[in-house]
C-alpha atoms as a PDB file:
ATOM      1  CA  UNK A   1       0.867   0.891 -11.463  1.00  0.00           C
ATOM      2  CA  UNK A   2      -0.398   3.859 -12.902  1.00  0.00           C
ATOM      3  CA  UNK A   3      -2.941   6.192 -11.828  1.00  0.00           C
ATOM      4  CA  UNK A   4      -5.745   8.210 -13.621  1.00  0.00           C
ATOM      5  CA  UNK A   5      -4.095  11.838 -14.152  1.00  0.00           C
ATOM      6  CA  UNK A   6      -6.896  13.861 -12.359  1.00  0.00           C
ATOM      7  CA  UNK A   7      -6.930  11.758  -9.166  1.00  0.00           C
ATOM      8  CA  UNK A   8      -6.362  11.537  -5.673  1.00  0.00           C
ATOM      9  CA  UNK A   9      -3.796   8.571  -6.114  1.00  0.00           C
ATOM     10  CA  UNK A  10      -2.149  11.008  -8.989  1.00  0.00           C
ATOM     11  CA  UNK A  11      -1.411  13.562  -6.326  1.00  0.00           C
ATOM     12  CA  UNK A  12       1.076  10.808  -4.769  1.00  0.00           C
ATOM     13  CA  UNK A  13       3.279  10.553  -7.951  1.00  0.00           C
ATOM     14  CA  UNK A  14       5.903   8.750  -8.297  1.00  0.00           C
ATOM     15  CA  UNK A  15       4.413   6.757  -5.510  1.00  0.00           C
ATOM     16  CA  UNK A  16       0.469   6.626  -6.184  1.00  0.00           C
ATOM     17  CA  UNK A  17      -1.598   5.497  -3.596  1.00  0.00           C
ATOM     18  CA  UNK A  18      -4.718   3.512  -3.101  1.00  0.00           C
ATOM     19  CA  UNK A  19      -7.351   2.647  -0.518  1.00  0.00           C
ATOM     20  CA  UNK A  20      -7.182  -0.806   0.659  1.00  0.00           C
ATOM     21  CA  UNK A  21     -11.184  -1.720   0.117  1.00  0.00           C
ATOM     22  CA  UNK A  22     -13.150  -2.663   3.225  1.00  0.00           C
ATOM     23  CA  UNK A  23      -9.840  -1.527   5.435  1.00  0.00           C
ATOM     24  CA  UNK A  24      -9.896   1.352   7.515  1.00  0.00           C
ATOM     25  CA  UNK A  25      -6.245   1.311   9.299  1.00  0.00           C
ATOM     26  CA  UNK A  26      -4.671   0.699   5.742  1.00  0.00           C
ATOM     27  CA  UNK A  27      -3.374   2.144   2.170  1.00  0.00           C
ATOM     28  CA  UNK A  28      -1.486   0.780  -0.875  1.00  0.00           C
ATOM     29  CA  UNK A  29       1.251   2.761  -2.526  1.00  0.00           C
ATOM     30  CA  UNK A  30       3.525   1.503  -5.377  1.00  0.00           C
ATOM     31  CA  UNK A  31       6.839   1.919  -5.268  1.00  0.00           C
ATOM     32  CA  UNK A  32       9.427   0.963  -8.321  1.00  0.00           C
ATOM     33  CA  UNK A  33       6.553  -1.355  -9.597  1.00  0.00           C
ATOM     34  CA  UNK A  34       5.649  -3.037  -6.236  1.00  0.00           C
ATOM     35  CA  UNK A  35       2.947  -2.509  -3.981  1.00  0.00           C
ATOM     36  CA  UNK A  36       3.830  -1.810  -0.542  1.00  0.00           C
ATOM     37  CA  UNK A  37       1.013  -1.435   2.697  1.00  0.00           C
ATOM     38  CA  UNK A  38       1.302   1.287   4.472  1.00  0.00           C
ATOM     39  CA  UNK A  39      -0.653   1.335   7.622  1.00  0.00           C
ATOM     40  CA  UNK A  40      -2.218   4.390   9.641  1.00  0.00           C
ATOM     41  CA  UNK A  41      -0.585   4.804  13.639  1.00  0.00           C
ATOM     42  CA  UNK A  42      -2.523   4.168  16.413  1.00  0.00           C
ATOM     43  CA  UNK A  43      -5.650   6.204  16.761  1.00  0.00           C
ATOM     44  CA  UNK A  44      -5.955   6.923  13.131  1.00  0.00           C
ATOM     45  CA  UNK A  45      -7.531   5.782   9.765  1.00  0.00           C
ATOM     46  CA  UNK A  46      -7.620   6.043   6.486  1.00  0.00           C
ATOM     47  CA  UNK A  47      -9.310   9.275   5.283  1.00  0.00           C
ATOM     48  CA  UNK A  48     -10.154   7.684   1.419  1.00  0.00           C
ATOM     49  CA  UNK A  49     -10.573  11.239  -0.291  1.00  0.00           C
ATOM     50  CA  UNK A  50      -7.410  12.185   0.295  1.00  0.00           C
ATOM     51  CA  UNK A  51      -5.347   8.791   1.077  1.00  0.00           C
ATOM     52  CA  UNK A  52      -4.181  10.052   4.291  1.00  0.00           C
ATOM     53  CA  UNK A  53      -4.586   8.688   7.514  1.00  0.00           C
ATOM     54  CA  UNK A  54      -6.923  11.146  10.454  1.00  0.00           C
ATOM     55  CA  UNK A  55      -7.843  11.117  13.729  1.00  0.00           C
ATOM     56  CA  UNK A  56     -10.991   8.187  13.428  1.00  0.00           C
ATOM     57  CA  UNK A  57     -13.309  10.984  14.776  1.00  0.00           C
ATOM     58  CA  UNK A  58     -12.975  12.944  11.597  1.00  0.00           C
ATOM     59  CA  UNK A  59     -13.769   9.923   9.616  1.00  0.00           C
ATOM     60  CA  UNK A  60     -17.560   8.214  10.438  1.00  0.00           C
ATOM     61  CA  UNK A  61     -17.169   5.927   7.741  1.00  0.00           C
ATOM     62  CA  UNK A  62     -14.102   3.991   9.969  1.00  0.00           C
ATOM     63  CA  UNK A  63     -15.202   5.506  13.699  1.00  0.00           C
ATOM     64  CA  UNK A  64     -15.705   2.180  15.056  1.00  0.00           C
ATOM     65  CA  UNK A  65     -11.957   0.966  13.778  1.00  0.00           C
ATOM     66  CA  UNK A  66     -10.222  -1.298  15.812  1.00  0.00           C
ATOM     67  CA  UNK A  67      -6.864  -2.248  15.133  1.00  0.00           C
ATOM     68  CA  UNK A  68      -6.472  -5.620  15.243  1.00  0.00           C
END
């Protein structure tokens, strides 16, 4: 899976990321050709402008998260 040169998911390369839509305690990254979830630890969440998981306080988009 490629990734648009000037992106976030770019900045991951060889193993480009991608925000899971609609899922705060997860990311996508491809490896060899094959997707592979990655999921944030306890207490954090996915941080989509920089496809890293943070402390759910510094995110307000995912502050109510609850892993399941």
């Amino acid at each position: 899976m490629g990734a648009p040169a000037h992106s976030v998911s770019a900045k991951f390369l060889p193993f480009p990321r991608f925000a899971v839509p609609g899922d705060c305690g997860r990311l996508i990254t491809w490896v060899n050709g094959h997707p592979r979830f990655i999921s944030c630890e306890a207490g954090k969440v996915l941080e989509e402008s920089i496809l890293t998981c943070e402390d759910h306080e510094l995110v307000p988009k995912c502050a109510n998260f609850v892993r399941k």
